[in-house]
Protein backbone atom coordinates (compact mmCIF):
# COMPACT_ATOMS: atom_id res chain seq x y z
CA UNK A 1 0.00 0.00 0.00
CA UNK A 2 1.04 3.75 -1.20
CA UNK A 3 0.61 6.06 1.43
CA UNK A 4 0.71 9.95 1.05
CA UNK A 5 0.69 12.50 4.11
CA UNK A 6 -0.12 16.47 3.61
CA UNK A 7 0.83 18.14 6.62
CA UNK A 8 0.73 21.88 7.27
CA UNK A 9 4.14 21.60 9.35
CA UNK A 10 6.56 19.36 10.44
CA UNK A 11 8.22 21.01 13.54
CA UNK A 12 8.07 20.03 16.69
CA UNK A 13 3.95 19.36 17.70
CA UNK A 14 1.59 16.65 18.53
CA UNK A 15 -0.14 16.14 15.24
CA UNK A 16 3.54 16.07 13.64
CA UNK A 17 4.91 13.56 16.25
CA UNK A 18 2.13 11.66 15.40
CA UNK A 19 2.69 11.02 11.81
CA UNK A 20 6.07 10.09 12.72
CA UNK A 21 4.95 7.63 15.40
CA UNK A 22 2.44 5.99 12.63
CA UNK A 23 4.62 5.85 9.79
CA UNK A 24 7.25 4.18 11.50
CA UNK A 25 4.91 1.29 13.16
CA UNK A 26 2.56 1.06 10.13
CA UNK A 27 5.36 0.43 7.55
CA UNK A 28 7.10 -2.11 9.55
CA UNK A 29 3.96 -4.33 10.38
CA UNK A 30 2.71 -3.69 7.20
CA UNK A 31 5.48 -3.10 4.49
CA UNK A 32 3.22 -0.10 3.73
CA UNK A 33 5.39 2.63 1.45
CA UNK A 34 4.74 6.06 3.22
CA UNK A 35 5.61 9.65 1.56
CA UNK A 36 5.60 12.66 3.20
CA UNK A 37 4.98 16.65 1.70
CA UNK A 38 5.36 18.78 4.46
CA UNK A 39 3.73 22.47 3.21
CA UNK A 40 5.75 24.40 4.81
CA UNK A 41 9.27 24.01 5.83
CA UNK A 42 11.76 20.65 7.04
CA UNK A 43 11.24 20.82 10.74
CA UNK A 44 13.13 18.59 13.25
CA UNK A 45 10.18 16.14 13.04
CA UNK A 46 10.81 15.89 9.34
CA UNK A 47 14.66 15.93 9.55
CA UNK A 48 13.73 12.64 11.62
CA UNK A 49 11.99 11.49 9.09
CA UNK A 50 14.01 11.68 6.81
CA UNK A 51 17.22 10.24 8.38
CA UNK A 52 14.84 7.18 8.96
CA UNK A 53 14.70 6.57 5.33
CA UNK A 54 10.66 8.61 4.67
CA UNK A 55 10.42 10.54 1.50
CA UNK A 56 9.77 14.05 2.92
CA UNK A 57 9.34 16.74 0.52
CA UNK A 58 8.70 20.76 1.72
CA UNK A 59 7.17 23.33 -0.42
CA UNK A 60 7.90 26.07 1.57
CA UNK A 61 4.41 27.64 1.25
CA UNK A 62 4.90 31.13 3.06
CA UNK A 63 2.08 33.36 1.99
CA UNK A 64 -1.58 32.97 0.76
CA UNK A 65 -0.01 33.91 -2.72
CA UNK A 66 1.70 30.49 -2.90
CA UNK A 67 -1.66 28.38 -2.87
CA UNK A 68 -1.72 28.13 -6.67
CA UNK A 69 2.08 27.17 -6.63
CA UNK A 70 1.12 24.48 -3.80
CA UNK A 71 -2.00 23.23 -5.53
CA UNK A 72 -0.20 22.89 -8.58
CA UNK A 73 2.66 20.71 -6.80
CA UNK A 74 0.34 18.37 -4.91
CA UNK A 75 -1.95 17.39 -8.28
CA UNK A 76 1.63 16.87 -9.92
CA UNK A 77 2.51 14.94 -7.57
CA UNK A 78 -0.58 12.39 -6.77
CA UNK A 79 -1.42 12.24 -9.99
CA UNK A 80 2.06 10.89 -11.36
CA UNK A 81 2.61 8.29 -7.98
CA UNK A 82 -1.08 6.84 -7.96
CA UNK A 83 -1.32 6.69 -4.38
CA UNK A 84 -3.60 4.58 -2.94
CA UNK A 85 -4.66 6.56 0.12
CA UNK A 86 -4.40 10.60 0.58
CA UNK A 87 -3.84 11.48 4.27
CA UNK A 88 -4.02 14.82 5.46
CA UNK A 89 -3.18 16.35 8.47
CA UNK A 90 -4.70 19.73 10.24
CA UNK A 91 -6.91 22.73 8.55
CA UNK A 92 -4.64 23.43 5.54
CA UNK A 93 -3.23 20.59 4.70
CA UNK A 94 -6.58 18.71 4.76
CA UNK A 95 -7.84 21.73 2.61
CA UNK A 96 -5.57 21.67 -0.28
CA UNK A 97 -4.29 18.26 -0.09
CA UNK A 98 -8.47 17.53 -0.43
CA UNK A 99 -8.68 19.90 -3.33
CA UNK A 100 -5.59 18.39 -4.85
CA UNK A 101 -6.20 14.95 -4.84
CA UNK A 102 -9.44 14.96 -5.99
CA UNK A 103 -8.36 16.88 -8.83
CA UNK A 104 -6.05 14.51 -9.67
CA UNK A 105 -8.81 12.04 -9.43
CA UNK A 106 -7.81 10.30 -5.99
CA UNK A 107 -10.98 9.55 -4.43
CA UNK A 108 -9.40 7.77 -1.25
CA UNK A 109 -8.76 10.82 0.66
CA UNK A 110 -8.36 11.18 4.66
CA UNK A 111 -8.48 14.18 6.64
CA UNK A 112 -7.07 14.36 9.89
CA UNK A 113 -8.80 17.05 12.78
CA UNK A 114 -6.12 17.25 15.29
CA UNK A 115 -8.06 19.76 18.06
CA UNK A 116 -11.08 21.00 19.76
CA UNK A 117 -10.53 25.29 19.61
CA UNK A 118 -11.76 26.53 16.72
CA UNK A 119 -10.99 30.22 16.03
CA UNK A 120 -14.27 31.84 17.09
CA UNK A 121 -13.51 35.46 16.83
CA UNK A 122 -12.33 37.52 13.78
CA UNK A 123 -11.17 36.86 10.31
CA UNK A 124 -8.02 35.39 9.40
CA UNK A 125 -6.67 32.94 6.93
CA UNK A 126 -6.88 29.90 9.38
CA UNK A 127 -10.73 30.93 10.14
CA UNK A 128 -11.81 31.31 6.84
CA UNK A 129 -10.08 27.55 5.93
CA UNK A 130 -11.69 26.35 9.44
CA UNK A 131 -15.14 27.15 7.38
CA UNK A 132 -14.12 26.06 3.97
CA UNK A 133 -13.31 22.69 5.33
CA UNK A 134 -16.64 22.70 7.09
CA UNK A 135 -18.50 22.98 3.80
CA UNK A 136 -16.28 20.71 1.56
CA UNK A 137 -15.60 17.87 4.02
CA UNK A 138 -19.40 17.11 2.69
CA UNK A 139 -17.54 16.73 -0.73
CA UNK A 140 -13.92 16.42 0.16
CA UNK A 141 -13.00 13.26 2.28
CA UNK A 142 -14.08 10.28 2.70
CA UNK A 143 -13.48 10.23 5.97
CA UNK A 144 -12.45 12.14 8.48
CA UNK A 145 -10.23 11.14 11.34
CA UNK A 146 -10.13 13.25 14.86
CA UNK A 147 -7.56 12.85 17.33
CA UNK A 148 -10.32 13.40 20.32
CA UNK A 149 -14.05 13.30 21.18
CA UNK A 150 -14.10 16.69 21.77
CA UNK A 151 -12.32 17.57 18.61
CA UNK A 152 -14.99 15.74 16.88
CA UNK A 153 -17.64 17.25 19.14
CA UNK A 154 -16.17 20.98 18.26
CA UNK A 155 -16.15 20.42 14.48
CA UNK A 156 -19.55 18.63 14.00
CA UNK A 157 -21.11 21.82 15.66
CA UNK A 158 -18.71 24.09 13.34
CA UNK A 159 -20.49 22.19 10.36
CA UNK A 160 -18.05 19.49 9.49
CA UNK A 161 -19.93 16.16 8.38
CA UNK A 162 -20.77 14.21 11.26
CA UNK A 163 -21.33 11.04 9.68
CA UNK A 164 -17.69 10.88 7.94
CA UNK A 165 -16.21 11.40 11.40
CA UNK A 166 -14.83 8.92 14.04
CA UNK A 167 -12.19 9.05 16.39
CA UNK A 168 -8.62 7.83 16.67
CA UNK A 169 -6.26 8.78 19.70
CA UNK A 170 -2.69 9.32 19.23
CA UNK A 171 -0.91 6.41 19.57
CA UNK A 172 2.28 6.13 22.44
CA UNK A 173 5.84 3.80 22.40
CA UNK A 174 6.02 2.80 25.99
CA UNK A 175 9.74 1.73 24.83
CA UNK A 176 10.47 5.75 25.02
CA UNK A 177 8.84 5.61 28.65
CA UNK A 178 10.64 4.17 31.49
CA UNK A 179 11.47 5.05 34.31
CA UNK A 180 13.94 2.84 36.33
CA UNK A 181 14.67 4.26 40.04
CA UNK A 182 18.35 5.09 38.90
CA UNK A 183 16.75 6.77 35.74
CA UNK A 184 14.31 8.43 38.41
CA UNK A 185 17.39 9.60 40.77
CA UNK A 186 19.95 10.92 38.18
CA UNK A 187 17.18 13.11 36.31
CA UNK A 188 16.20 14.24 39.49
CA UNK A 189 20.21 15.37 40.23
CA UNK A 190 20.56 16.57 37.27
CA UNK A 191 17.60 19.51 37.64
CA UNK A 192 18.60 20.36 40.92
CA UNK A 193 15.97 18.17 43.13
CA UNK A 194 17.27 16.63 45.87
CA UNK A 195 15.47 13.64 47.64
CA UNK A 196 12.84 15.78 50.26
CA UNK A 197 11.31 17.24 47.51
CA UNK A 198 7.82 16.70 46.03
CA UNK A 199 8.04 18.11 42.65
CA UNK A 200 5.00 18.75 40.34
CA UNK A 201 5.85 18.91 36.88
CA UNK A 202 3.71 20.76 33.69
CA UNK A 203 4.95 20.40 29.92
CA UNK A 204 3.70 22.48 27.60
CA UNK A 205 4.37 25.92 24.97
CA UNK A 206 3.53 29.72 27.18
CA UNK A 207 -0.44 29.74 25.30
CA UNK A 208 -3.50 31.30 27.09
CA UNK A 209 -5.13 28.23 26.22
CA UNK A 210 -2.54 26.32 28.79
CA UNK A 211 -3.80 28.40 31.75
CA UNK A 212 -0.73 28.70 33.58
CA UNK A 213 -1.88 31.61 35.46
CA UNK A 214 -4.30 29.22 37.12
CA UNK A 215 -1.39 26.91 37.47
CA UNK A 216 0.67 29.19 38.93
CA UNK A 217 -1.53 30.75 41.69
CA UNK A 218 -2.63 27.00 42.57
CA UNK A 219 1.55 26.87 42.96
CA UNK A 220 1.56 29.57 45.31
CA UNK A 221 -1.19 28.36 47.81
CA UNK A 222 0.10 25.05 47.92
CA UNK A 223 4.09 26.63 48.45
CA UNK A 224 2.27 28.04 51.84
CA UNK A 225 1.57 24.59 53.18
CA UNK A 226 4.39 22.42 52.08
CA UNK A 227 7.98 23.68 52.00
CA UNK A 228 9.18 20.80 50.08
CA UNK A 229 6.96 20.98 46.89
CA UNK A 230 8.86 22.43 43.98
CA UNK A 231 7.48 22.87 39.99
CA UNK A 232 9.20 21.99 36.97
CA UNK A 233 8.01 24.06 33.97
CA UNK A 234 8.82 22.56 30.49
CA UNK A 235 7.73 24.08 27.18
CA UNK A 236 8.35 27.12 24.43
CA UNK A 237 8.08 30.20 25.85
CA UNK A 238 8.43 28.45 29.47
CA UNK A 239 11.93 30.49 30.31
CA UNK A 240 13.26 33.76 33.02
CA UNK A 241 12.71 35.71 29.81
CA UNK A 242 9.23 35.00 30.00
CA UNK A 243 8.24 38.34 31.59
CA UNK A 244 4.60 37.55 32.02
CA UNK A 245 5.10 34.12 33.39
CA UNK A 246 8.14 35.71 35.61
CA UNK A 247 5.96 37.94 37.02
CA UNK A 248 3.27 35.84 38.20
CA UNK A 249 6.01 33.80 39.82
CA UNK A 250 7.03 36.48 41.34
CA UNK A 251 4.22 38.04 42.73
CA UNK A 252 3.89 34.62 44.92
CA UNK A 253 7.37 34.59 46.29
CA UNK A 254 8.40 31.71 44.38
CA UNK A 255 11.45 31.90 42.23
CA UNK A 256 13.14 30.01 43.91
CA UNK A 257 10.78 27.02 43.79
CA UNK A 258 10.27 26.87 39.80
CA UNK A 259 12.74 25.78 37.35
CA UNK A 260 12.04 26.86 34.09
CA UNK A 261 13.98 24.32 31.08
CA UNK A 262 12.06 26.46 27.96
CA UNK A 263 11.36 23.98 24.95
CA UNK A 264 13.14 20.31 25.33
CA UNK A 265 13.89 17.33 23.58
CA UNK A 266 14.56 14.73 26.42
CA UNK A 267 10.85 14.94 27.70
CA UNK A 268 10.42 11.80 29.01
CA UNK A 269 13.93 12.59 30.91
CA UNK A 270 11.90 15.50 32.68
CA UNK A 271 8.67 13.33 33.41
CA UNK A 272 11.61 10.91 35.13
CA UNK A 273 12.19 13.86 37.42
CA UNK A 274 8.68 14.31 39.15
CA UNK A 275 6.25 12.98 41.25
CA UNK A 276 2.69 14.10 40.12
CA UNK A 277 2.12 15.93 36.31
CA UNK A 278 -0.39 19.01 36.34
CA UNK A 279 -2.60 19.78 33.24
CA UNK A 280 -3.90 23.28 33.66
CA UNK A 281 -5.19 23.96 30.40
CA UNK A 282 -8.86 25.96 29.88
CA UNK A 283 -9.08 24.37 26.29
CA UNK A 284 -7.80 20.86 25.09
CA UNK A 285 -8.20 18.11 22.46
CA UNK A 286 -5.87 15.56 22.98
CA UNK A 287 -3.32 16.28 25.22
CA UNK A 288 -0.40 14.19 24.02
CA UNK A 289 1.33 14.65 27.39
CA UNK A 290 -1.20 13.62 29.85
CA UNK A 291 -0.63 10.13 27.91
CA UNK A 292 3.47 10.47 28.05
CA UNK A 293 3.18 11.21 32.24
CA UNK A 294 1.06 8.01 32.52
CA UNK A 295 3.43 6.35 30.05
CA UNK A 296 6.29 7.29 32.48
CA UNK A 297 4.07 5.96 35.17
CA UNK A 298 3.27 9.77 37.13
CA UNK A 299 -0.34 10.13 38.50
CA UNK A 300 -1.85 13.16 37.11
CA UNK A 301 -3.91 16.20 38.31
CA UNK A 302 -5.66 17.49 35.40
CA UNK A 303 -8.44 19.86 34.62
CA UNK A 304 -11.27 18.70 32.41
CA UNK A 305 -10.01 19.52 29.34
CA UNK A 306 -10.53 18.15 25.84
CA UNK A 307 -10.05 14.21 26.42
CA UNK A 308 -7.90 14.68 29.46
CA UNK A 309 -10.67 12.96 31.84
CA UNK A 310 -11.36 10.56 29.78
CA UNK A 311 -7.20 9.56 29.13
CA UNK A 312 -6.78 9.30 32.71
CA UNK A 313 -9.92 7.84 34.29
CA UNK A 314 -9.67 6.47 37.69
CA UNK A 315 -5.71 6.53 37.50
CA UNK A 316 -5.41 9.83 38.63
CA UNK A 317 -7.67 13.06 39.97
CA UNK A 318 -9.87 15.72 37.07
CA UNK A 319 -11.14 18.86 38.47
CA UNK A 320 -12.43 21.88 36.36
CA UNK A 321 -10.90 24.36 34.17
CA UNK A 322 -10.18 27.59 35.75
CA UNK A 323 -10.61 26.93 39.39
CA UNK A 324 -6.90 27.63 40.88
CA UNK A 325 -8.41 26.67 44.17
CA UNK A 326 -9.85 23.16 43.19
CA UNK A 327 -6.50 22.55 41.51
CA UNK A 328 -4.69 23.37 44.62
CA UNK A 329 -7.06 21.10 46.79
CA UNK A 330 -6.38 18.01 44.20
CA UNK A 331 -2.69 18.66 44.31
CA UNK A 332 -3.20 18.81 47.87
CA UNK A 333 -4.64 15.37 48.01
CA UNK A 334 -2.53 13.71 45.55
CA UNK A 335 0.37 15.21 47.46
CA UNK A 336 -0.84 13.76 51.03
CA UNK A 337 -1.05 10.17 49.23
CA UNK A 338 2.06 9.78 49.66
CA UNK A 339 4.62 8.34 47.74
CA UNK A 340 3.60 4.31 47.29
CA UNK A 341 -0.04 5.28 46.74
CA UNK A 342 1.44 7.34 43.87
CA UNK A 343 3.50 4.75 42.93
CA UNK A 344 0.49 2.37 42.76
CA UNK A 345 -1.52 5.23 40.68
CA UNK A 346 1.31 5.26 38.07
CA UNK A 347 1.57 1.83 37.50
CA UNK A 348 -2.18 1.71 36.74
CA UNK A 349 -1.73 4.98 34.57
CA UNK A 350 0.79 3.06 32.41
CA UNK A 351 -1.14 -0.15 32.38
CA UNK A 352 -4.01 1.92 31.17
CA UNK A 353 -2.19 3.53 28.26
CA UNK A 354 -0.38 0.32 27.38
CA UNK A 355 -3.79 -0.95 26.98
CA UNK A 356 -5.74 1.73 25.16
CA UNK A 357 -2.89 4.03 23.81
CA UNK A 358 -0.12 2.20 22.49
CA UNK A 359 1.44 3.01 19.59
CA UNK A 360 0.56 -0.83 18.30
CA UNK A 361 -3.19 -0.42 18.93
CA UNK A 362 -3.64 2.93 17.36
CA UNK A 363 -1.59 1.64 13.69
CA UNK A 364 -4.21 -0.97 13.97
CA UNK A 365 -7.00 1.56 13.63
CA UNK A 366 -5.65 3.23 11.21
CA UNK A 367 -4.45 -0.04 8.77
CA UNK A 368 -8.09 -0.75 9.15
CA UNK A 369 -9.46 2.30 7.90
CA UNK A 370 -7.02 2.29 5.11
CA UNK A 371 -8.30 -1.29 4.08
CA UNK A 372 -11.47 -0.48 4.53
CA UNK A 373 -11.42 3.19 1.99
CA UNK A 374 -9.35 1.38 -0.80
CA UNK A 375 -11.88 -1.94 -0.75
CA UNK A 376 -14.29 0.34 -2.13
């Protein structure tokens, strides 16, 4: 089977990390021959690709003016390579990879919805191909993959065609998550933690959408009980530059309990370092590293967010968006657990991503949706 991806980007990102995770299961259970056109640039997600012996071509789309360039590349390209499935990922990609391929007379297409926040306000380029996609995935796809029930929830009231849509989680390699005691011990040396200290860890880019404000003041009421509980902060943005997230910090009195690594590559590395993971976000779909926490075997504290409840069940605690003070009370009580009852929670977390998130399971899904579109 011939396999084409459209993506809109290939740095660093959940939907991107994704594709990589699929295409490297799916073609070696399958023999499957995957290609990749990124339409913008390379990316270190496509450099990775590439060193692991993917096709990855970039069209370095950088302007509304290059759509007719793009277009014109993508028919060129599915038309001459008669690929049996077209898979698209995120708003653009799934809009003129659509457009393309069924000019080129590839019926077989797949678009991919990869979150739940829509732009709701204003006109830009992204809203306007938000709403185009809503009126052509009637015509479009064939079907349409989302990443989260929410996502799907979001888009069917947006317009997108409901019956076309189902749901596929992203997919995890447990291999990439363990966490040995020595593993555990020399992370936690290397940040600076020594062994007295409870440390609650968030991973994520500086977005409003991440509510850190709300994790932050939860930070500060909890600091007043419990002298050993530090944060680790990991993400873009997530640095002493950051004058906006400095200040809040500040205005608590609590420099000296936050570390701040900015964006990382050696993730699983930091989720070695703590004892309980935080998701503070107002707005989710599927958050990627809610699943990589559990992987690692760390209970979570997470708001109710896109899919986040759902991910981790009865493994760890969900409260609601925007409450600092319920955040603080379920850090509180995950906190006064102690450390073999959050052990025992993180072995279940694992156990329940091994079983409903693993990398395995979710190439499964998608080989059977490819089987099914080209039978017909």
């Amino acid at each position: 089977m011939r396999i084409i991806h459209i993506i809109t980007s290939l740095n660093l990102g959940g939907a991107e990390i994704m594709l990589m995770r699929l295409i490297e299961t799916h073609r070696t259970e399958t023999n499957s021959i995957h290609t990749v056109i990124c339409l913008t640039g390379m990316g270190e997600v496509g450099m990775q690709l590439r060193a692991s012996g993917v096709e990855v071509q970039v069209l370095n789309m950088r302007s509304p003016l290059d759509i007719p360039r793009i277009l014109w590349r993508l028919w060129r390209q599915i038309r001459s390579f008669h690929f049996d499935i077209v898979q698209t990922w995120m708003y653009h990609a799934n809009l003129l990879g659509g457009l393309a391929a069924r000019s080129a007379g590839n019926r077989n297409v797949i678009w991919g919805i990869r979150g739940s926040a829509i732009p709701q306000q204003g006109i830009s380029v992204t809203s306007i191909v938000v709403s185009l996609g809503a009126w052509l995935s009637r015509y479009l796809p064939r079907m349409i993959i989302c990443c989260a029930e929410s996502a799907r929830t979001a888009h069917v009231k947006k317009g997108y065609k409901q019956s076309k849509m189902i749901v596929i989680p992203n997919g995890f390699d447990l291999t990439q998550f363990i966490r040995t005691p020595l593993y555990r011990q020399q992370a936690r040396t290397g940040f600076g933690f020594d062994d007295k200290d409870i440390v609650v860890g968030i991973v994520g880019r500086f977005d409003p959408l991440k509510d850190y404000r709300n994790f932050v003041l939860a930070a500060t009421e909890l600091a007043k009980e419990n002298e050993h509980v530090k944060y680790l902060m990991v993400g873009r943005g997530i640095e002493r530059t950051n004058d906006v997230l400095m200040k809040w910090i500040e205005e608590g009195q609590l420099v000296h309990k936050f570390i701040l690594l900015g964006e990382r590559n050696d993730i699983p590395r930091c989720l070695a370092s703590i004892d309980i993971f935080c998701l503070s976000s107002s707005n989710e779909g599927f958050p990627n590293v809610v699943c990589e926490a559990m992987a690692m075997g760390v209970p979570c504290v997470v708001t109710d967010a896109g899919d986040a409840a759902e991910i981790v069940s009865d493994t760890g605690i969900v409260v609601a968006p925007r409450d600092s003070t319920a955040l603080v009370r379920a850090l509180r009580d995950m906190i006064s657990k102690g450390a073999n009852e959050r052990l025992h929670l993180g072995k279940l977390a694992r156990q329940r991503i091994n079983k409903h998130y693993s990398i395995d399971t979710i190439s499964s899904q998608f080989d059977n949706i490819y089987k099914k579109i080209t039978k017909k």
